[in-house]
PDB file of N, CA and C in Angstrom:
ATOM      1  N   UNK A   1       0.842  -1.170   0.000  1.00  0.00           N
ATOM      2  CA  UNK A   1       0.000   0.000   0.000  1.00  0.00           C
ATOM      3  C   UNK A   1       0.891   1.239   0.000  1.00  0.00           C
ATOM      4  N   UNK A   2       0.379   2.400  -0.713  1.00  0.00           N
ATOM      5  CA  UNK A   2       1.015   3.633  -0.836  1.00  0.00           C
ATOM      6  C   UNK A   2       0.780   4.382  -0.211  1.00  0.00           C
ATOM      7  N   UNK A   3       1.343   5.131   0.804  1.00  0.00           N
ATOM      8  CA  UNK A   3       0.396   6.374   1.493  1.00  0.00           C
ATOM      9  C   UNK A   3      -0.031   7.443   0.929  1.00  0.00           C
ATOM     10  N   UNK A   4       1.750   8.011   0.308  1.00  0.00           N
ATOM     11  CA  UNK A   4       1.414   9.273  -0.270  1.00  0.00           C
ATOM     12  C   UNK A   4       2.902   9.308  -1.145  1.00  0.00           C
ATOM     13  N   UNK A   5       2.984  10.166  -2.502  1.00  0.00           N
ATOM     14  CA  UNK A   5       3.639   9.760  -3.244  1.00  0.00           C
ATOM     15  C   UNK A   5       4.367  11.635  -2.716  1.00  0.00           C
ATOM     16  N   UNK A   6       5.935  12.028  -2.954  1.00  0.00           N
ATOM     17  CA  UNK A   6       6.402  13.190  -2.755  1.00  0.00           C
ATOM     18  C   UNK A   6       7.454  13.423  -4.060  1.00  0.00           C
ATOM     19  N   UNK A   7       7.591  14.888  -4.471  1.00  0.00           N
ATOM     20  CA  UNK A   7       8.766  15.121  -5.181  1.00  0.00           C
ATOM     21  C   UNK A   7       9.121  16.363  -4.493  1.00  0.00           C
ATOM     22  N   UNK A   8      10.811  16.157  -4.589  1.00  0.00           N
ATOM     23  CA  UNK A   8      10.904  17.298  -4.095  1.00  0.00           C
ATOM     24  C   UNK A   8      10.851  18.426  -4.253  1.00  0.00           C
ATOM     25  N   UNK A   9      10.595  19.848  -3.903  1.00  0.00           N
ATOM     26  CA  UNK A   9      10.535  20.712  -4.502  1.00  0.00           C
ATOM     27  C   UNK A   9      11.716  21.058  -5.639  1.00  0.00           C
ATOM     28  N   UNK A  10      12.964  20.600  -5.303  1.00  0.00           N
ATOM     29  CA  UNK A  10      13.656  21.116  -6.411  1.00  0.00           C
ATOM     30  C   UNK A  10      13.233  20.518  -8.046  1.00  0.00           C
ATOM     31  N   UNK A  11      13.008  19.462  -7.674  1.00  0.00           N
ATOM     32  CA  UNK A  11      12.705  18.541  -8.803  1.00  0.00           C
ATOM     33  C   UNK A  11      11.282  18.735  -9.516  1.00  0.00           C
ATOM     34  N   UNK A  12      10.461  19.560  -9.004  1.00  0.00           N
ATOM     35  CA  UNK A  12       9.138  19.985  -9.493  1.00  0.00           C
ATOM     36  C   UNK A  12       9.144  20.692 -10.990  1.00  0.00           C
ATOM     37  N   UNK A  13       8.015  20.400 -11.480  1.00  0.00           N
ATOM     38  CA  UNK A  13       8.112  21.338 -12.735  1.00  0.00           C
ATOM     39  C   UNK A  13       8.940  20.497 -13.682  1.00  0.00           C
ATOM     40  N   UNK A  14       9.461  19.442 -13.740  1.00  0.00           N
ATOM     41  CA  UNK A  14      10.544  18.638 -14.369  1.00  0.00           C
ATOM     42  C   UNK A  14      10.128  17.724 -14.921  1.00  0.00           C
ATOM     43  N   UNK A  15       8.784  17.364 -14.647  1.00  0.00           N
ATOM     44  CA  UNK A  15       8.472  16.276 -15.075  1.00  0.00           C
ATOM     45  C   UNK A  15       8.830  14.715 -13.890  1.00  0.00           C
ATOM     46  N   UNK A  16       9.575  14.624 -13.436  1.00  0.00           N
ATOM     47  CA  UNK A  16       9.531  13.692 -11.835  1.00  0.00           C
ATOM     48  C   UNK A  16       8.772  13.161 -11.345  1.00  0.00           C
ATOM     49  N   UNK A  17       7.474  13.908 -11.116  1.00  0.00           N
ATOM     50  CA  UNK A  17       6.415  13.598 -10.656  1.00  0.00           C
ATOM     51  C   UNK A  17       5.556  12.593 -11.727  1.00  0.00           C
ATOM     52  N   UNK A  18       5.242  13.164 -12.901  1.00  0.00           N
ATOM     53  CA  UNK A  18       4.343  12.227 -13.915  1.00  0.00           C
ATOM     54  C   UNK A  18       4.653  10.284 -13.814  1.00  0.00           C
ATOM     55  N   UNK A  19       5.604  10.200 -14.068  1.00  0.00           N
ATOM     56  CA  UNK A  19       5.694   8.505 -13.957  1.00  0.00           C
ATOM     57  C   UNK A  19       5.244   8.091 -12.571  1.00  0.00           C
ATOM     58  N   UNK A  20       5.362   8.403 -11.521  1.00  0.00           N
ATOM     59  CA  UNK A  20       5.462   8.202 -10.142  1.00  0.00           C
ATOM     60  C   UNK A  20       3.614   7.455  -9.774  1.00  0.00           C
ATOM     61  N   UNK A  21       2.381   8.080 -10.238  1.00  0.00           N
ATOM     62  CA  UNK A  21       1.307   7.512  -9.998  1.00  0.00           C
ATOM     63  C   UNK A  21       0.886   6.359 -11.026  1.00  0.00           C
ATOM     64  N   UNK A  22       1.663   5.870 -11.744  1.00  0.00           N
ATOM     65  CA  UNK A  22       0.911   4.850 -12.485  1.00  0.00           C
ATOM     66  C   UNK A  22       2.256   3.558 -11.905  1.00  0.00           C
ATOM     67  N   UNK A  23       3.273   3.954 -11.301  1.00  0.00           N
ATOM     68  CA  UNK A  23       4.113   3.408 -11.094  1.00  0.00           C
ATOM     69  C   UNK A  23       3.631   2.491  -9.607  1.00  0.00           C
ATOM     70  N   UNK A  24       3.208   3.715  -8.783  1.00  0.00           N
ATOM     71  CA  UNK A  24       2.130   3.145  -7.561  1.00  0.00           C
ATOM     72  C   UNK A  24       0.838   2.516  -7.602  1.00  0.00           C
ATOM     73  N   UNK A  25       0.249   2.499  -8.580  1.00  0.00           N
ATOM     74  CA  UNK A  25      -0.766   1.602  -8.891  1.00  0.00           C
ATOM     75  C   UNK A  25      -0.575   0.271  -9.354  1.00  0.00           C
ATOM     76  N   UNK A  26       0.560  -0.220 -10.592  1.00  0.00           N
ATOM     77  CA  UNK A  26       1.003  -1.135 -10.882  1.00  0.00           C
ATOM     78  C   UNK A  26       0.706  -2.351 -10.135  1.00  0.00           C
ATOM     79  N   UNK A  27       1.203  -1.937  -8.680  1.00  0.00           N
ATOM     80  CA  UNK A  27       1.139  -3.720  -8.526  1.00  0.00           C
ATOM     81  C   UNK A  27      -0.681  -3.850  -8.357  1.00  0.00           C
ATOM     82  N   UNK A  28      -1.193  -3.150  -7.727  1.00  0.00           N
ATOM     83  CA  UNK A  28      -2.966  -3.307  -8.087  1.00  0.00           C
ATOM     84  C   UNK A  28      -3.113  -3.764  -9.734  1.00  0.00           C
ATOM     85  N   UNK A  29      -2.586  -3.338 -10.336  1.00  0.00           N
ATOM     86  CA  UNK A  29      -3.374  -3.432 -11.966  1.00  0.00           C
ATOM     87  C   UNK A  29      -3.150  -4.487 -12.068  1.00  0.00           C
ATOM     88  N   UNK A  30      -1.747  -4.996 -11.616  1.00  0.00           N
ATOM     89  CA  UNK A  30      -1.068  -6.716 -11.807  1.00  0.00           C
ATOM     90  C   UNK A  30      -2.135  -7.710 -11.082  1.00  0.00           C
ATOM     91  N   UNK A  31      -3.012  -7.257 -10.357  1.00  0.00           N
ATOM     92  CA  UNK A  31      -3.871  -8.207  -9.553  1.00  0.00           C
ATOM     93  C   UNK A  31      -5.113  -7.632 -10.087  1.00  0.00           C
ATOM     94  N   UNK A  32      -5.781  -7.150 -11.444  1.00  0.00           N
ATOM     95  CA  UNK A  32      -6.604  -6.911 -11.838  1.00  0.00           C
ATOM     96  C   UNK A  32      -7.562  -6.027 -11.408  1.00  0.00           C
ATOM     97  N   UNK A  33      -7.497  -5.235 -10.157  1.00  0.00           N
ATOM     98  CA  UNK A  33      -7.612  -4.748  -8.745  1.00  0.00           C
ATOM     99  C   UNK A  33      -7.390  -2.567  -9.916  1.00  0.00           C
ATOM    100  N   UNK A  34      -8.574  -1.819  -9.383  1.00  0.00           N
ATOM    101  CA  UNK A  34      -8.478  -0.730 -10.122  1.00  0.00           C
ATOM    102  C   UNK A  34      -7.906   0.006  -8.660  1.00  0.00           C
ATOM    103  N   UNK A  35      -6.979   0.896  -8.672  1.00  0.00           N
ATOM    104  CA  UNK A  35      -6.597   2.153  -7.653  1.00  0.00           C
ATOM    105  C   UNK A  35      -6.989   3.001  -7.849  1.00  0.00           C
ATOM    106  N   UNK A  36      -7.080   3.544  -6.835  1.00  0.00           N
ATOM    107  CA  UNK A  36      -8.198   5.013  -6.877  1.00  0.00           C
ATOM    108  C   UNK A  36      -7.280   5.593  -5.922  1.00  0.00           C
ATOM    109  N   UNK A  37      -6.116   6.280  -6.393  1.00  0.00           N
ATOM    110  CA  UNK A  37      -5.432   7.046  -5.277  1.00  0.00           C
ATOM    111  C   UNK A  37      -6.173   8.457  -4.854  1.00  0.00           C
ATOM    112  N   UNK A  38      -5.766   8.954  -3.921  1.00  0.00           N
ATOM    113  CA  UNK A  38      -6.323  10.244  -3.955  1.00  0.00           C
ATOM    114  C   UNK A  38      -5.398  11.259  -3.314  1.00  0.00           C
ATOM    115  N   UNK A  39      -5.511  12.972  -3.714  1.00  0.00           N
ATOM    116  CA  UNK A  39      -4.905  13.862  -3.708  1.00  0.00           C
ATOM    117  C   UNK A  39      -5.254  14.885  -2.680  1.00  0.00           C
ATOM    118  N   UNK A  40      -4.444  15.318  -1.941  1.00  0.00           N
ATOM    119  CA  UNK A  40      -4.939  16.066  -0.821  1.00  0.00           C
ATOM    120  C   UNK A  40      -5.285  17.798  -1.814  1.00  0.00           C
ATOM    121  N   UNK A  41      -6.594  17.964  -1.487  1.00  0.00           N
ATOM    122  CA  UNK A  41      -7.034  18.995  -2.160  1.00  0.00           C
ATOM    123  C   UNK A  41      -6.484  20.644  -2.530  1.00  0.00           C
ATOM    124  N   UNK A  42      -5.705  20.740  -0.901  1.00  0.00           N
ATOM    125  CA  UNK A  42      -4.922  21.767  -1.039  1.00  0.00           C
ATOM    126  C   UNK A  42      -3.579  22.032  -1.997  1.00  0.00           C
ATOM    127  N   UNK A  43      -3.362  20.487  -2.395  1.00  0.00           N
ATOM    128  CA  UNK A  43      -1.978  20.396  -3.211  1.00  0.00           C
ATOM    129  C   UNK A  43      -2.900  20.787  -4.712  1.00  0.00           C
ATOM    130  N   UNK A  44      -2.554  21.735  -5.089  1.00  0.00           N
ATOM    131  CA  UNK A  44      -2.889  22.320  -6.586  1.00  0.00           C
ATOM    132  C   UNK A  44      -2.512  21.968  -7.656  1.00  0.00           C
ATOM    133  N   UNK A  45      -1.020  21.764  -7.511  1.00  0.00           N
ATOM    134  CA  UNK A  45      -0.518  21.653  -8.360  1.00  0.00           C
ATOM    135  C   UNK A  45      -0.185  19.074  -8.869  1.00  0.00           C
ATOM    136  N   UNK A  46      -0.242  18.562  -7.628  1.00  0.00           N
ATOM    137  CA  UNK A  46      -0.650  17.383  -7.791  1.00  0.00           C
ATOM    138  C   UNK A  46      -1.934  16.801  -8.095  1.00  0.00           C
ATOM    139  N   UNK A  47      -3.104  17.623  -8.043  1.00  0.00           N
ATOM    140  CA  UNK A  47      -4.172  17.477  -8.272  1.00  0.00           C
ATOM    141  C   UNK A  47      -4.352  18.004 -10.007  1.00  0.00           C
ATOM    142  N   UNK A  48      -3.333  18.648 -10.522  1.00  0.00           N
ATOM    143  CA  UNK A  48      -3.234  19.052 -12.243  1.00  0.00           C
ATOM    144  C   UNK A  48      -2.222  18.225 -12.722  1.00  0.00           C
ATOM    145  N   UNK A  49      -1.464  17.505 -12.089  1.00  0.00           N
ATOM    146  CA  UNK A  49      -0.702  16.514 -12.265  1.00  0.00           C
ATOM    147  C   UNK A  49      -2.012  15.305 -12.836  1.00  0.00           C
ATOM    148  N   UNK A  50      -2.456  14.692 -11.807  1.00  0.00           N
ATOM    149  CA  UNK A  50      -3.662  13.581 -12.028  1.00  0.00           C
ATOM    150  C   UNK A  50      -4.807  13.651 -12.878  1.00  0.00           C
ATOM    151  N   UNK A  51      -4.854  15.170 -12.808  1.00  0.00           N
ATOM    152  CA  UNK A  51      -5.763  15.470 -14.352  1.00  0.00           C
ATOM    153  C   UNK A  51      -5.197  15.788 -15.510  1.00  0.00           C
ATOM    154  N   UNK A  52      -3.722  15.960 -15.838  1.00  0.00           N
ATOM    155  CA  UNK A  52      -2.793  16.010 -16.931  1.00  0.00           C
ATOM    156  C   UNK A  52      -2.989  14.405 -17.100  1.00  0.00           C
ATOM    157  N   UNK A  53      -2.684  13.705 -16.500  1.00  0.00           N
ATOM    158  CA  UNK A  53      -2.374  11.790 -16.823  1.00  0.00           C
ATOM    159  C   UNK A  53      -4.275  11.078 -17.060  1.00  0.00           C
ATOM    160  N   UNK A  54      -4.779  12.179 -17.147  1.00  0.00           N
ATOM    161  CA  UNK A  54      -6.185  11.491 -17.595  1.00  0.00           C
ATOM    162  C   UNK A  54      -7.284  11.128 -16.095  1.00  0.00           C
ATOM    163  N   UNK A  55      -6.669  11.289 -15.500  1.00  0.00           N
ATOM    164  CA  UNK A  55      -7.917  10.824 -13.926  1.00  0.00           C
ATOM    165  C   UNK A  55      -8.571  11.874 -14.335  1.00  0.00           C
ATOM    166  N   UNK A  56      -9.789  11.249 -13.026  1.00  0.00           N
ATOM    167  CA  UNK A  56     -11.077  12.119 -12.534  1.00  0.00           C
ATOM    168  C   UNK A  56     -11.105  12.031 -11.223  1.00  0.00           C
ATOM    169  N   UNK A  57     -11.834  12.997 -11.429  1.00  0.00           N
ATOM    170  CA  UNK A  57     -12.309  13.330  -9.841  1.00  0.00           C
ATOM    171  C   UNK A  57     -13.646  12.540  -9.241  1.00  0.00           C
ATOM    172  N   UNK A  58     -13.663  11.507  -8.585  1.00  0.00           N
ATOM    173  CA  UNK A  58     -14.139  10.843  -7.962  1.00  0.00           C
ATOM    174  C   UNK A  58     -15.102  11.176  -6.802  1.00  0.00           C
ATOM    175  N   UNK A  59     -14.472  11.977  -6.179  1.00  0.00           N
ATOM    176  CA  UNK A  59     -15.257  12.484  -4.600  1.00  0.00           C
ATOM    177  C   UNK A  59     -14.402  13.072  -4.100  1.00  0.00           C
ATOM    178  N   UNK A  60     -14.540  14.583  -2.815  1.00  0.00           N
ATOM    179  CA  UNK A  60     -13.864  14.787  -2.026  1.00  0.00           C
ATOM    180  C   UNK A  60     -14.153  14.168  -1.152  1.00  0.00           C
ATOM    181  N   UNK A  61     -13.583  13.761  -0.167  1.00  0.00           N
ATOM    182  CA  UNK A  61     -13.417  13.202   1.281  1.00  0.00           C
ATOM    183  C   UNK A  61     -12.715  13.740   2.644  1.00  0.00           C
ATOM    184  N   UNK A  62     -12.979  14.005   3.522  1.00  0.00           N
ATOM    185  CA  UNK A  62     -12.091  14.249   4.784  1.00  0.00           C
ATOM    186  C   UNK A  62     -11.088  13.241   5.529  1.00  0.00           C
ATOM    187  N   UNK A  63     -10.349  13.313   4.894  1.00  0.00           N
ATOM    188  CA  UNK A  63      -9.460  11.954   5.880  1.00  0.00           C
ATOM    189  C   UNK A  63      -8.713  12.759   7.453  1.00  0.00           C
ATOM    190  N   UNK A  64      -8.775  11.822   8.158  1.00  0.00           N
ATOM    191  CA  UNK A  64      -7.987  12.121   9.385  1.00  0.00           C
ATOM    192  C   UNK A  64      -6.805  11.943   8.862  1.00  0.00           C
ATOM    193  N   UNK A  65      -5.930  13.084   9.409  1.00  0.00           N
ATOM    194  CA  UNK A  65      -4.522  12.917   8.990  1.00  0.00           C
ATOM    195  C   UNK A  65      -3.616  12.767  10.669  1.00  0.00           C
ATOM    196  N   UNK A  66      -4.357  12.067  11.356  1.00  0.00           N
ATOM    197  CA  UNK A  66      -3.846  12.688  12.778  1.00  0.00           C
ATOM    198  C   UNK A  66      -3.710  13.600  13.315  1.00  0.00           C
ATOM    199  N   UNK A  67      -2.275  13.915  13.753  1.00  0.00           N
ATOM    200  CA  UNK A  67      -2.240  15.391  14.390  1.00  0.00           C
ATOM    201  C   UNK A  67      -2.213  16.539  13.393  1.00  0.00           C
ATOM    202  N   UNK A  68      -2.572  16.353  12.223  1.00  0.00           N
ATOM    203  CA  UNK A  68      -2.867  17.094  10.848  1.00  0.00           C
ATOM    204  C   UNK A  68      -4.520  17.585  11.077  1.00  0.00           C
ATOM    205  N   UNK A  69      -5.222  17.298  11.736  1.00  0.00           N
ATOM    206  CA  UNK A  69      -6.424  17.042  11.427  1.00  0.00           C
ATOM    207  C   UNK A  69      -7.257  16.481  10.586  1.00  0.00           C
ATOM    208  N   UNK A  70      -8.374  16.938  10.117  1.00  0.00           N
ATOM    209  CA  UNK A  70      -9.187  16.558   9.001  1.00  0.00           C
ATOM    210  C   UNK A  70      -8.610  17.197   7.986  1.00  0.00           C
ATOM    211  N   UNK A  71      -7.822  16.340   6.434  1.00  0.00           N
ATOM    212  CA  UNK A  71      -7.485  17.213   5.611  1.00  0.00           C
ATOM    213  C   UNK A  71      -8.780  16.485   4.107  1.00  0.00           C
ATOM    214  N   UNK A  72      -9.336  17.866   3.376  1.00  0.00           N
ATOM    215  CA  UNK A  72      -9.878  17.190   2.304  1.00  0.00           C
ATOM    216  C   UNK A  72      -8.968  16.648   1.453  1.00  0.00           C
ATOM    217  N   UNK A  73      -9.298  15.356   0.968  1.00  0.00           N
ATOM    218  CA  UNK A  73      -8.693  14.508  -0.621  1.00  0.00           C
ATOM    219  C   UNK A  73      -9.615  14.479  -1.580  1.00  0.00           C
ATOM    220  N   UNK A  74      -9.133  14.599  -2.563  1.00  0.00           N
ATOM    221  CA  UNK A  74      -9.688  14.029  -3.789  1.00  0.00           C
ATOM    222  C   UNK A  74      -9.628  12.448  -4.214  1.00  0.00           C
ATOM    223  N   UNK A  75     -10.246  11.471  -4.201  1.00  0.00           N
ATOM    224  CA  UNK A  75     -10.719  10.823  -4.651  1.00  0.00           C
ATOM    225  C   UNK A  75      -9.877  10.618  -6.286  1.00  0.00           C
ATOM    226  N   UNK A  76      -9.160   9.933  -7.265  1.00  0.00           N
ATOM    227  CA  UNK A  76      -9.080  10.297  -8.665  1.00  0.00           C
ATOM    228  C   UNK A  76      -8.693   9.270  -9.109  1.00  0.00           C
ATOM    229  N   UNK A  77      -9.855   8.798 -10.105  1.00  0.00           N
ATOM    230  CA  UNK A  77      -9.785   7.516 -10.799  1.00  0.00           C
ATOM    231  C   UNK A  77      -9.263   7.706 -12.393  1.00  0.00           C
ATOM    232  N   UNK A  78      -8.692   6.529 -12.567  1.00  0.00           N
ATOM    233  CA  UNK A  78      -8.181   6.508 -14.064  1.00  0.00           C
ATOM    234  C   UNK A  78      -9.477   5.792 -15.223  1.00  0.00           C
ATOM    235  N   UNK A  79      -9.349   6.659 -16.228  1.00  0.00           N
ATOM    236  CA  UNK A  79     -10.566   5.858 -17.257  1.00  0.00           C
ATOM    237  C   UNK A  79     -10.533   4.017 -17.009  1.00  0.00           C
ATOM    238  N   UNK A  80     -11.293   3.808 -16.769  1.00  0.00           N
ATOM    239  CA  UNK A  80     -12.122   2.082 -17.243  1.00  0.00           C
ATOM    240  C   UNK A  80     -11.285   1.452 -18.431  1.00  0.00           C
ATOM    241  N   UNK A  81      -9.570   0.330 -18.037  1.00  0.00           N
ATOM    242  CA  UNK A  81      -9.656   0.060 -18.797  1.00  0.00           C
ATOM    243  C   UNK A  81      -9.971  -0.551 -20.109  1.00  0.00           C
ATOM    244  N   UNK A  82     -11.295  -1.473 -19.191  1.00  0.00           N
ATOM    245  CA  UNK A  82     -12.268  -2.586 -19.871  1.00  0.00           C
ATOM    246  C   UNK A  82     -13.648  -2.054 -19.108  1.00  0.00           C
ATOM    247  N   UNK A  83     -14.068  -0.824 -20.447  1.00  0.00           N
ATOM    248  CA  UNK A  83     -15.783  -0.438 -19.603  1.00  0.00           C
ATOM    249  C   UNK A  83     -16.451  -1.665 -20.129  1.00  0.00           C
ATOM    250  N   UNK A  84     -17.451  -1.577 -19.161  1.00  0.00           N
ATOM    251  CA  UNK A  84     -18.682  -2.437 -19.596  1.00  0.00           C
ATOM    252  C   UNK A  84     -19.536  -2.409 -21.084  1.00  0.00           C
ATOM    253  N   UNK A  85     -19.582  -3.204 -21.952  1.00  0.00           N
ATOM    254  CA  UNK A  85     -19.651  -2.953 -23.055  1.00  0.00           C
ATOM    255  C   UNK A  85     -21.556  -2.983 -23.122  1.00  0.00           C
ATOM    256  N   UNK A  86     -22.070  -1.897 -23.882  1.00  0.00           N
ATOM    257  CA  UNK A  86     -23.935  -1.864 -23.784  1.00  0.00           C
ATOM    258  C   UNK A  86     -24.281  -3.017 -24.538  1.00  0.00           C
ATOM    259  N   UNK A  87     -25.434  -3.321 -24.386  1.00  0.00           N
ATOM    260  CA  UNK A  87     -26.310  -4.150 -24.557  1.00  0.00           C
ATOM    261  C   UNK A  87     -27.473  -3.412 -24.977  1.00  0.00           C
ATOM    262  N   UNK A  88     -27.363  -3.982 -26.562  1.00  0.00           N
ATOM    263  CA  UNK A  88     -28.342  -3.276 -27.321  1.00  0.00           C
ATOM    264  C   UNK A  88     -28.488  -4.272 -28.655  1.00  0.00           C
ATOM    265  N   UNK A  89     -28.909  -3.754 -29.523  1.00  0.00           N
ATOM    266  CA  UNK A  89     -29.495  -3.784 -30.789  1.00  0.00           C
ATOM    267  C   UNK A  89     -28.254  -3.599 -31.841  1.00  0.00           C
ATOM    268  N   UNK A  90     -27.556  -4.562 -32.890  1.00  0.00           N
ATOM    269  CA  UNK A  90     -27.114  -3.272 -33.711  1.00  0.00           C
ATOM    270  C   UNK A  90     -27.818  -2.850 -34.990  1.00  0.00           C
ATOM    271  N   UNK A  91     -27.316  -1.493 -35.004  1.00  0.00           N
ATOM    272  CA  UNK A  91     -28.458  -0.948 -36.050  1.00  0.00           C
ATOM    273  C   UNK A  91     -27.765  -1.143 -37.536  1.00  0.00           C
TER     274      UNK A  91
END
């Protein structure tokens, strides 16, 4: 399990960060298993990170962060790589 993924500030803006969330999901995808990481809301700029790589926004949530308090997350799922295919007619 991942808690929370960091770059450092020097390294920001560099690109560093982009590989890093599909890299933490991996071993879930390897077990067929979808991740739904999520982004602490105040981080602006990781939350345009996850919507640059194609996520959505899922839900905010309040997580206890301990002696952090209640911090909001975002919720951010990656497109369906096998959506459910409709059931219909073809025309």
């Amino acid at each position: 399990m991942v808690n929370r993924l960091y770059v450092s500030p020097a390294a920001r803006g560099h690109g560093a960060g982009a590989p890093l969330p599909a890299e933490a999901v991996a071993p879930a995808r390897a077990l067929g298993l979808r991740a739904v990481p999520d982004v602490a809301a105040h981080d602006t700029a990781a939350t345009a990170l996850y919507e640059r790589l194609g996520r959505h926004r899922m839900a905010t949530v309040a997580q206890d962060w301990g002696p952090h308090g209640l911090v909001d997350v975002h919720c951010c799922a990656a497109p369906d790589p096998h959506p459910p295919h409709s059931v219909g007619h073809p025309r």
